[in-house]
C-alpha atoms as a PDB file:
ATOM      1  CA  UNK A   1       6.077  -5.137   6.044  1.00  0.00           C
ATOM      2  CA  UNK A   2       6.376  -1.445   6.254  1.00  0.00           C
ATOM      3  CA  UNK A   3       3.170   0.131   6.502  1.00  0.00           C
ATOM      4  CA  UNK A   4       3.405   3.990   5.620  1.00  0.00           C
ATOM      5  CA  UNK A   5       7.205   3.672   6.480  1.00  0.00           C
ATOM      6  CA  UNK A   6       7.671   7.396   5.234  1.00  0.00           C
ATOM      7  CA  UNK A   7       5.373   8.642   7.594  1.00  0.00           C
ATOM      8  CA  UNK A   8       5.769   6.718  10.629  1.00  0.00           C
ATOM      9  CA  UNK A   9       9.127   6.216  13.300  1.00  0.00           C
ATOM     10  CA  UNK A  10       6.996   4.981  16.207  1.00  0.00           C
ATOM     11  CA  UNK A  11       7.578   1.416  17.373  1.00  0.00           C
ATOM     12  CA  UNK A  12       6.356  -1.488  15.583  1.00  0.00           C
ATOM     13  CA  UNK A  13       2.679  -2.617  16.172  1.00  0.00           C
ATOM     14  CA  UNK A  14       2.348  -6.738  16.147  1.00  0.00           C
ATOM     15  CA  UNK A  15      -0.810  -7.193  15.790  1.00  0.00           C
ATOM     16  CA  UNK A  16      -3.641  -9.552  14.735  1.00  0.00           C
ATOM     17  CA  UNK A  17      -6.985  -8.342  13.407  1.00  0.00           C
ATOM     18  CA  UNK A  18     -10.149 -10.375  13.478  1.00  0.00           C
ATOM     19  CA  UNK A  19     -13.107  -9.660  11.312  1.00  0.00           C
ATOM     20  CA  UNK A  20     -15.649  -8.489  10.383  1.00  0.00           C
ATOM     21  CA  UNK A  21     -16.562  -6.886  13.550  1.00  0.00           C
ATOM     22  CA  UNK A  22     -15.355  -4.118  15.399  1.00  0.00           C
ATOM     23  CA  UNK A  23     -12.220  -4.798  16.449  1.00  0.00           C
ATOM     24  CA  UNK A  24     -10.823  -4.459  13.001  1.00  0.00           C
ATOM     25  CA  UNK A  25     -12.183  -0.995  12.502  1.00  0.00           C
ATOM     26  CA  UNK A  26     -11.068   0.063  15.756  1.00  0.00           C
ATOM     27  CA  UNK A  27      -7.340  -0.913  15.494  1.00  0.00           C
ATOM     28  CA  UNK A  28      -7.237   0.592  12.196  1.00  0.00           C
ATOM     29  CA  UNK A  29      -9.109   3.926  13.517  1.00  0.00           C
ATOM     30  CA  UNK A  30      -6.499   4.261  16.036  1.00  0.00           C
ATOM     31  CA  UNK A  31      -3.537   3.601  13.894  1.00  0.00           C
ATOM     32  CA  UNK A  32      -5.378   6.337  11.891  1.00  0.00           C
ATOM     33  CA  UNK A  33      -5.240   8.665  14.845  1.00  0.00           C
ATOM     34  CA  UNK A  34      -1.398   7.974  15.554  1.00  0.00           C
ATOM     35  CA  UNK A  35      -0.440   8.352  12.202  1.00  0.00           C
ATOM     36  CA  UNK A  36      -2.223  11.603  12.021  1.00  0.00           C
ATOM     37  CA  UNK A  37      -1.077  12.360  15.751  1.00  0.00           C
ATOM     38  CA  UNK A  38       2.448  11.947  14.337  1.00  0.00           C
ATOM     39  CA  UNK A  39       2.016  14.141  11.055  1.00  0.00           C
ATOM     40  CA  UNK A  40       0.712  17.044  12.668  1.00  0.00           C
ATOM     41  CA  UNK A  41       3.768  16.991  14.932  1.00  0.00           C
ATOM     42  CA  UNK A  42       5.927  17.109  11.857  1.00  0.00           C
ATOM     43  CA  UNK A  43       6.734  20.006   9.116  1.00  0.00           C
ATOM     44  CA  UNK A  44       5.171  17.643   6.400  1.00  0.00           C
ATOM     45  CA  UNK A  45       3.880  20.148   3.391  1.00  0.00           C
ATOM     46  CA  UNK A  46       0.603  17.957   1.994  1.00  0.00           C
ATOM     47  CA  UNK A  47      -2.443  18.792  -0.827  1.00  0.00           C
ATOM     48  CA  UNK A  48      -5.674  18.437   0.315  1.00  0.00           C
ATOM     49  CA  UNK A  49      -7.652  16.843  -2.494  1.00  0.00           C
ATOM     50  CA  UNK A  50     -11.087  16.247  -3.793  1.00  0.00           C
ATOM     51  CA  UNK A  51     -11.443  12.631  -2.633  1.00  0.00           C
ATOM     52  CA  UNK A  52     -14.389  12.337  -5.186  1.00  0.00           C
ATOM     53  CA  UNK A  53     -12.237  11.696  -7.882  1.00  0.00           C
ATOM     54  CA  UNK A  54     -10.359   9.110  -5.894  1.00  0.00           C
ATOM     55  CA  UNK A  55     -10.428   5.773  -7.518  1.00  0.00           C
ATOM     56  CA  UNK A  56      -9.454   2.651  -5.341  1.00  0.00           C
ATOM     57  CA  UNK A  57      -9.335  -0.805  -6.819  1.00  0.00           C
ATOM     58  CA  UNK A  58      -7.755  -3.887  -7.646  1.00  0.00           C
ATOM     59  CA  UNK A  59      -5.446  -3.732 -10.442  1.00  0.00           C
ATOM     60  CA  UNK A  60      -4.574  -6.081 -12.922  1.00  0.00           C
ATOM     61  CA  UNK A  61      -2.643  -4.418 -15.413  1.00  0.00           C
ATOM     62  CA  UNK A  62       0.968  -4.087 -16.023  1.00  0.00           C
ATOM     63  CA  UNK A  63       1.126  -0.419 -16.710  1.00  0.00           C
ATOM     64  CA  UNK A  64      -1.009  -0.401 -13.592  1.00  0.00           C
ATOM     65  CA  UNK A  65       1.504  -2.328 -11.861  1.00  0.00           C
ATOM     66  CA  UNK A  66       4.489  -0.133 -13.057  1.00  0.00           C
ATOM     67  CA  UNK A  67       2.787   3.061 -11.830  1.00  0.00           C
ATOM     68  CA  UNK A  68       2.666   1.342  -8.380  1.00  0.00           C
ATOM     69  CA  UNK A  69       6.163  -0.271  -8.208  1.00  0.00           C
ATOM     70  CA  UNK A  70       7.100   3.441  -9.087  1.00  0.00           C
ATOM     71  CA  UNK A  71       5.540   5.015  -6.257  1.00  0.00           C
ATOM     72  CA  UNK A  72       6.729   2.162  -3.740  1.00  0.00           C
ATOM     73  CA  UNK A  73      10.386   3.021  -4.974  1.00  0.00           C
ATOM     74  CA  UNK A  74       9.245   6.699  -4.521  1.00  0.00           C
ATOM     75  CA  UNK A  75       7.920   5.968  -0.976  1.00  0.00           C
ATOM     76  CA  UNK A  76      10.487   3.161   0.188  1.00  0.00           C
ATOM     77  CA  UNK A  77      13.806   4.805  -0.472  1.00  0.00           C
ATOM     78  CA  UNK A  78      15.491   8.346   0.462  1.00  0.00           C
ATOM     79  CA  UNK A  79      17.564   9.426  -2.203  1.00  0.00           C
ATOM     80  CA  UNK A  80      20.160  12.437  -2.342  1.00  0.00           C
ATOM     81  CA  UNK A  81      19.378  14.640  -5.270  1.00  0.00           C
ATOM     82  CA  UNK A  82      22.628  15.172  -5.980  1.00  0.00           C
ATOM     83  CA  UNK A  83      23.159  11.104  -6.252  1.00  0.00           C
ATOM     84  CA  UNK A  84      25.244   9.990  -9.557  1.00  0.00           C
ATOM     85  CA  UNK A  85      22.910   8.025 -11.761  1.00  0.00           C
ATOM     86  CA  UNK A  86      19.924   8.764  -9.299  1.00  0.00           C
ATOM     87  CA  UNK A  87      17.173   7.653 -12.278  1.00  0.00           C
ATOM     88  CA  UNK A  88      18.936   4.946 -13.822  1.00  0.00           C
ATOM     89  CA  UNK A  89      18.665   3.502  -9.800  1.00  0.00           C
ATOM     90  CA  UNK A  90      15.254   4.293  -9.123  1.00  0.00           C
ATOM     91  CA  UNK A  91      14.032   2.583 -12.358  1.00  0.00           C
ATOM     92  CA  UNK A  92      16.414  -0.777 -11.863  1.00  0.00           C
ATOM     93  CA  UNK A  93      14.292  -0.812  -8.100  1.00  0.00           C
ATOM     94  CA  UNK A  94      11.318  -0.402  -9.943  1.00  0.00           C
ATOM     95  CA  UNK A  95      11.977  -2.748 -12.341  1.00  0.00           C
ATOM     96  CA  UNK A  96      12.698  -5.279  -9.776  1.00  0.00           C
ATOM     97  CA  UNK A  97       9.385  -4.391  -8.077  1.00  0.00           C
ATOM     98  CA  UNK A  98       7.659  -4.523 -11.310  1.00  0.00           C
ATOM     99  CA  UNK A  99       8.659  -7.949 -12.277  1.00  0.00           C
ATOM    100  CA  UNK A 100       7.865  -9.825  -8.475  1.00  0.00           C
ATOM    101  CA  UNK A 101       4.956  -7.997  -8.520  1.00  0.00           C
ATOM    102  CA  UNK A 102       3.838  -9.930 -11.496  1.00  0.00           C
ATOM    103  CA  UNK A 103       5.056 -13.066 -10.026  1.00  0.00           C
ATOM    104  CA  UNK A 104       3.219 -12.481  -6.802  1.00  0.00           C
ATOM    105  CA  UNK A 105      -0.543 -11.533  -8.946  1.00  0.00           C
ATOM    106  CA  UNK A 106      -0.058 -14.001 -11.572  1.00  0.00           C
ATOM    107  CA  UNK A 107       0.566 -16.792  -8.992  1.00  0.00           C
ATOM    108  CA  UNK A 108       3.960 -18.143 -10.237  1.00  0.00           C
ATOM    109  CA  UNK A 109       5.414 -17.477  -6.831  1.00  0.00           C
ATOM    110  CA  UNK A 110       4.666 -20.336  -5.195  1.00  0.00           C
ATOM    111  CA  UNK A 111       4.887 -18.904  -1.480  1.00  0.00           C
ATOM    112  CA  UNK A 112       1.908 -17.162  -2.131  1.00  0.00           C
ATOM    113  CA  UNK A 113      -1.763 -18.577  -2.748  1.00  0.00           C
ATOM    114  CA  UNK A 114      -3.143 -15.179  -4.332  1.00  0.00           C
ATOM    115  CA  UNK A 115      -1.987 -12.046  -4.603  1.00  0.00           C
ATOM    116  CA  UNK A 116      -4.461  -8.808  -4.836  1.00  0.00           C
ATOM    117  CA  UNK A 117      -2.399  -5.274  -5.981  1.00  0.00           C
ATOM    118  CA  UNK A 118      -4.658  -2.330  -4.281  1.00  0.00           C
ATOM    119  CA  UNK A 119      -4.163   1.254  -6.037  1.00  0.00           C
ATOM    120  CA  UNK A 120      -5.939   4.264  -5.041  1.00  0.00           C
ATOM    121  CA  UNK A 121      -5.709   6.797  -8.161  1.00  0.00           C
ATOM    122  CA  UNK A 122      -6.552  10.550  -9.393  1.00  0.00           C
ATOM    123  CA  UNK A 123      -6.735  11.817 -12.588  1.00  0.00           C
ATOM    124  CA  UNK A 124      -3.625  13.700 -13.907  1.00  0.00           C
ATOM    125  CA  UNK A 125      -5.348  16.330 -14.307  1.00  0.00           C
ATOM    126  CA  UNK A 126      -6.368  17.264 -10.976  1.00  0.00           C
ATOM    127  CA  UNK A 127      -2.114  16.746  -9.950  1.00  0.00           C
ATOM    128  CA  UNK A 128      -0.254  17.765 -13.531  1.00  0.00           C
ATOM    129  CA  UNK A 129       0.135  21.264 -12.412  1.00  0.00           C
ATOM    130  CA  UNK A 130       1.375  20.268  -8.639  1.00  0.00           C
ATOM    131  CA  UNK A 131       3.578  17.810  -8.726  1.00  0.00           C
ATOM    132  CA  UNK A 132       5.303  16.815 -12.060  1.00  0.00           C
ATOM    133  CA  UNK A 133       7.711  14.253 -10.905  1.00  0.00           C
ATOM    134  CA  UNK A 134       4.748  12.158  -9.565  1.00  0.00           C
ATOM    135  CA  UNK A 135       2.506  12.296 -12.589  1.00  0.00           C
ATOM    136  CA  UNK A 136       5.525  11.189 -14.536  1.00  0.00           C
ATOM    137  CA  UNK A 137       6.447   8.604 -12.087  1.00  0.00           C
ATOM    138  CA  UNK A 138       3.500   6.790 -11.527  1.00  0.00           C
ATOM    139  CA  UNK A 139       0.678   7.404 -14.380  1.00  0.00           C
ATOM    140  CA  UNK A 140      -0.988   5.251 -16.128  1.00  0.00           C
ATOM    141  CA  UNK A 141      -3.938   5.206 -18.512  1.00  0.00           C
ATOM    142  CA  UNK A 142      -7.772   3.785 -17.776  1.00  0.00           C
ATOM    143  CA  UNK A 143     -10.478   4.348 -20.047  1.00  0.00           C
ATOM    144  CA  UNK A 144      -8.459   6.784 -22.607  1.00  0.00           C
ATOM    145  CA  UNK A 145      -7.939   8.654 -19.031  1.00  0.00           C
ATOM    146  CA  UNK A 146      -4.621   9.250 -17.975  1.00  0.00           C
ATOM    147  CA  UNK A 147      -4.335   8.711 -14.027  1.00  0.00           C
ATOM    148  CA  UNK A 148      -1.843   8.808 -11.248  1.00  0.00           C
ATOM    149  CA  UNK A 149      -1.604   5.922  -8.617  1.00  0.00           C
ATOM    150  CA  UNK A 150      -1.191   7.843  -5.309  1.00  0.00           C
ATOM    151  CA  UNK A 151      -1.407   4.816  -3.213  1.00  0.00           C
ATOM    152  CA  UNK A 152      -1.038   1.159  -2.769  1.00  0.00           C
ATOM    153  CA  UNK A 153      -0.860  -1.905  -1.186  1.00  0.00           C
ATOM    154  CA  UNK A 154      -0.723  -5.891  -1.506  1.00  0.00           C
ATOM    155  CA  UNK A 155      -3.401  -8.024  -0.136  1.00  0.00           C
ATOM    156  CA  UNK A 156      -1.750 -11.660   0.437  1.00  0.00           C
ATOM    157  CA  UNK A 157      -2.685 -14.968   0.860  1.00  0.00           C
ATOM    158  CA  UNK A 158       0.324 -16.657   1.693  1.00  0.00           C
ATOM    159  CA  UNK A 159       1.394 -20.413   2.466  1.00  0.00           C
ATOM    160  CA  UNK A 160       2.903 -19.106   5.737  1.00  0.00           C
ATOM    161  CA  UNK A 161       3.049 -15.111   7.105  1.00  0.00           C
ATOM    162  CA  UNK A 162       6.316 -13.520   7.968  1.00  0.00           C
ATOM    163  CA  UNK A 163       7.538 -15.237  11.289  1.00  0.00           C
ATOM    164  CA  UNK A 164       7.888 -12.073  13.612  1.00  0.00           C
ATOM    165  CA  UNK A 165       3.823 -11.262  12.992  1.00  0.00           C
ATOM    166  CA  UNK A 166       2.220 -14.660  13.373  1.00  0.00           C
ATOM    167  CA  UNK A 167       0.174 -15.053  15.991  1.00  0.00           C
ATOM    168  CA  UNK A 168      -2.696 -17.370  17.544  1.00  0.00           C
ATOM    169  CA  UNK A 169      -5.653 -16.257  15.414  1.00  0.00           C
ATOM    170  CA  UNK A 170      -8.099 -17.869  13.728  1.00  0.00           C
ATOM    171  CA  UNK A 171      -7.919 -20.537  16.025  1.00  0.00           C
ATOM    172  CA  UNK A 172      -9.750 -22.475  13.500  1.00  0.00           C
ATOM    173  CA  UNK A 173      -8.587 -25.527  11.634  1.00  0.00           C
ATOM    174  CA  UNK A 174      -7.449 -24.681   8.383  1.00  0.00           C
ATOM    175  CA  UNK A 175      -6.035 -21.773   9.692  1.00  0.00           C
ATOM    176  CA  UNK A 176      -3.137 -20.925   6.882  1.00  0.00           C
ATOM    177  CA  UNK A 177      -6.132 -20.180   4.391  1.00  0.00           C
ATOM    178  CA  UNK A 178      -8.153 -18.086   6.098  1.00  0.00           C
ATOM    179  CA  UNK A 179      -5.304 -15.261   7.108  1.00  0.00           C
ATOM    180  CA  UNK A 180      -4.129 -12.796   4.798  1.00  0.00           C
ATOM    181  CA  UNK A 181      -1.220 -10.334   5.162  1.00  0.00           C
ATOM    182  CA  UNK A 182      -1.058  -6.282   4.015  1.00  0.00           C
ATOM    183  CA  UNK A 183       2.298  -5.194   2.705  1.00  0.00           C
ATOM    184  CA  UNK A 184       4.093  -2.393   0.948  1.00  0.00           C
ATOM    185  CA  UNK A 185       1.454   0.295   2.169  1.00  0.00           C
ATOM    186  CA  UNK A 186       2.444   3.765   0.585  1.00  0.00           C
ATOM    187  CA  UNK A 187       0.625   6.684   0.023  1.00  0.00           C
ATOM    188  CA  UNK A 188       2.132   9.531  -2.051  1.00  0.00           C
ATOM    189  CA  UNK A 189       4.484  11.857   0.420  1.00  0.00           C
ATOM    190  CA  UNK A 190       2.648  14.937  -1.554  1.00  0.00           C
ATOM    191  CA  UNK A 191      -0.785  13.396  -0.703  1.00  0.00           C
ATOM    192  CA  UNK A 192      -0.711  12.684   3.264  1.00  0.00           C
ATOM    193  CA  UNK A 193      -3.047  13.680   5.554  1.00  0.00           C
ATOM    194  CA  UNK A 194      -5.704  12.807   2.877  1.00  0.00           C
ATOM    195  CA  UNK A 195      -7.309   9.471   4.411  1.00  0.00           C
ATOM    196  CA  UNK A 196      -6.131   7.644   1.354  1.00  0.00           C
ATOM    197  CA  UNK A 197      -3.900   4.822   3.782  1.00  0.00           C
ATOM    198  CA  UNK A 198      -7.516   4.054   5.408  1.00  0.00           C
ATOM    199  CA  UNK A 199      -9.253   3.740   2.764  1.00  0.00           C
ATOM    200  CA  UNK A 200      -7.055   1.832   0.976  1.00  0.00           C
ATOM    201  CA  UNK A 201      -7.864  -0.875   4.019  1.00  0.00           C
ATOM    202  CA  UNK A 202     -11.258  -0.300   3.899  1.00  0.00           C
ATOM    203  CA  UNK A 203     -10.691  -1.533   0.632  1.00  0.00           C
ATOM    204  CA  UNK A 204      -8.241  -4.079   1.391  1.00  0.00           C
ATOM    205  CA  UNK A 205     -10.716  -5.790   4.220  1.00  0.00           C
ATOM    206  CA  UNK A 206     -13.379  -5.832   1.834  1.00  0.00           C
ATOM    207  CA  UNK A 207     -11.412  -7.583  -1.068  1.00  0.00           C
ATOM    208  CA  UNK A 208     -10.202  -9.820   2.435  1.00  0.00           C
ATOM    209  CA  UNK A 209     -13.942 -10.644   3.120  1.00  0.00           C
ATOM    210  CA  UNK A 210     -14.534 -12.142  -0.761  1.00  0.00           C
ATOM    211  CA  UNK A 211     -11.699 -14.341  -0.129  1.00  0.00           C
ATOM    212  CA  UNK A 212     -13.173 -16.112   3.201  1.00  0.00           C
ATOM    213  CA  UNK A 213     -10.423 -14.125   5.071  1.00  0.00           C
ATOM    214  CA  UNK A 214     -10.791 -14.096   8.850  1.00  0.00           C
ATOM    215  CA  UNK A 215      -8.112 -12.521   9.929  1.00  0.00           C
ATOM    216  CA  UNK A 216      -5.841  -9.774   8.715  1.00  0.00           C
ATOM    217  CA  UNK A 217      -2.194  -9.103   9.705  1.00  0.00           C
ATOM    218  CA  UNK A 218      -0.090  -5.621   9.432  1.00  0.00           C
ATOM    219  CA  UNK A 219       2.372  -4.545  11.328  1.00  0.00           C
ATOM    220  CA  UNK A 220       4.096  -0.836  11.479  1.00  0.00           C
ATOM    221  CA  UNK A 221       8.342  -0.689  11.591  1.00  0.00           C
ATOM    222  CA  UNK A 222      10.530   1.752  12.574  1.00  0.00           C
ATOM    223  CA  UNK A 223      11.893   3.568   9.803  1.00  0.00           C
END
């Protein structure tokens, strides 16, 4: 699992993250700080926003879903402008994204006990006149609103976690049910620097808690 993989080249981060208490918020406060640490450093060109019309829930929609697999193609994969058949690409990896992400919510895919999808969202409005290929990318409609996911993230509940990130916690019987893992973190490269990564954990931890999740696992690769 990549978490913020267009943001981050430091070394990976195994970790294991008990909660609630405060260990969980501290980890995640300093992977906050390096991630920030490491922005600054960098010539990245970000919006601030008004994070009072940030919306971050569960989704369980498919046009909801499609806005998200768009933005994890958008955030997951460097593509040359000049590429032949650049579009027709990035929707066929959207696509593909699209239809396991159903699998993995819906619970067909049987390696995984539940599946939450996580988006953090803004109204079109507030972004239309910024960034066009992002409000045509990844928007979707709530409530007659029309809306942009900016971020996201899968909560999961899985039979067995990735090999290279288990670890010894909870050292509680029953153990496989009461860890979740975080994957396919991504934020919107227009929207960094905006707290929207933490607080889609925030969220993440409390969705976690309503499960009878003890632990949480995330790790951070190279890119």
């Amino acid at each position: 699992m990549t978490i913020l993989s267009s943001l981050c080249s430091f070394p990976p981060i195994h970790s294991s993250y008990p909660f609630p208490n405060s260990a969980l918020t501290c980890s995640i406060s300093n992977l906050r700080t390096q991630i920030q640490s490491y922005a600054c450093s960098t010539n990245i060109c970000t919006q601030k926003i008004d994070t009072s019309l940030i919306t971050i829930a569960e989704s369980f929609y498919d046009d909801e879903f499609w806005a998200a697999s768009s933005l994890r193609v958008r955030s997951f994969n460097q593509f040359r402008p000049d590429t032949f058949g650049l579009q027709d690409h990035a929707k066929y990896l959207a696509e593909r994204e699209f239809e396991a992400l159903k699998e993995r919510v819906s619970g067909k895919n049987k390696a995984f006990r539940r599946v939450s999808c996580i988006n953090a969202s803004l109204p079109m409005s507030h972004l239309s006149s910024l960034y066009d290929d992002l409000c045509s990318s990844c928007k979707y409609s709530a409530s007659g609103e029309d809306r942009v996911v900016v971020g996201s993230l899968d909560l999961n509940q899985c039979l067995s976690l990735p090999d290279e990130i288990v670890g010894m916690k909870p050292e509680v019987s029953g153990a496989d049910t009461t860890r979740a893992y975080l994957s396919n973190v991504c934020v919107a490269r227009e929207l960094h620097r905006n707290g929207l990564a933490y607080e889609l954990l925030e969220k993440s931890k409390s969705v976690a808690r309503n499960w009878g999740i003890t632990d949480l696992y995330v790790h951070v690769a190279v890119d």
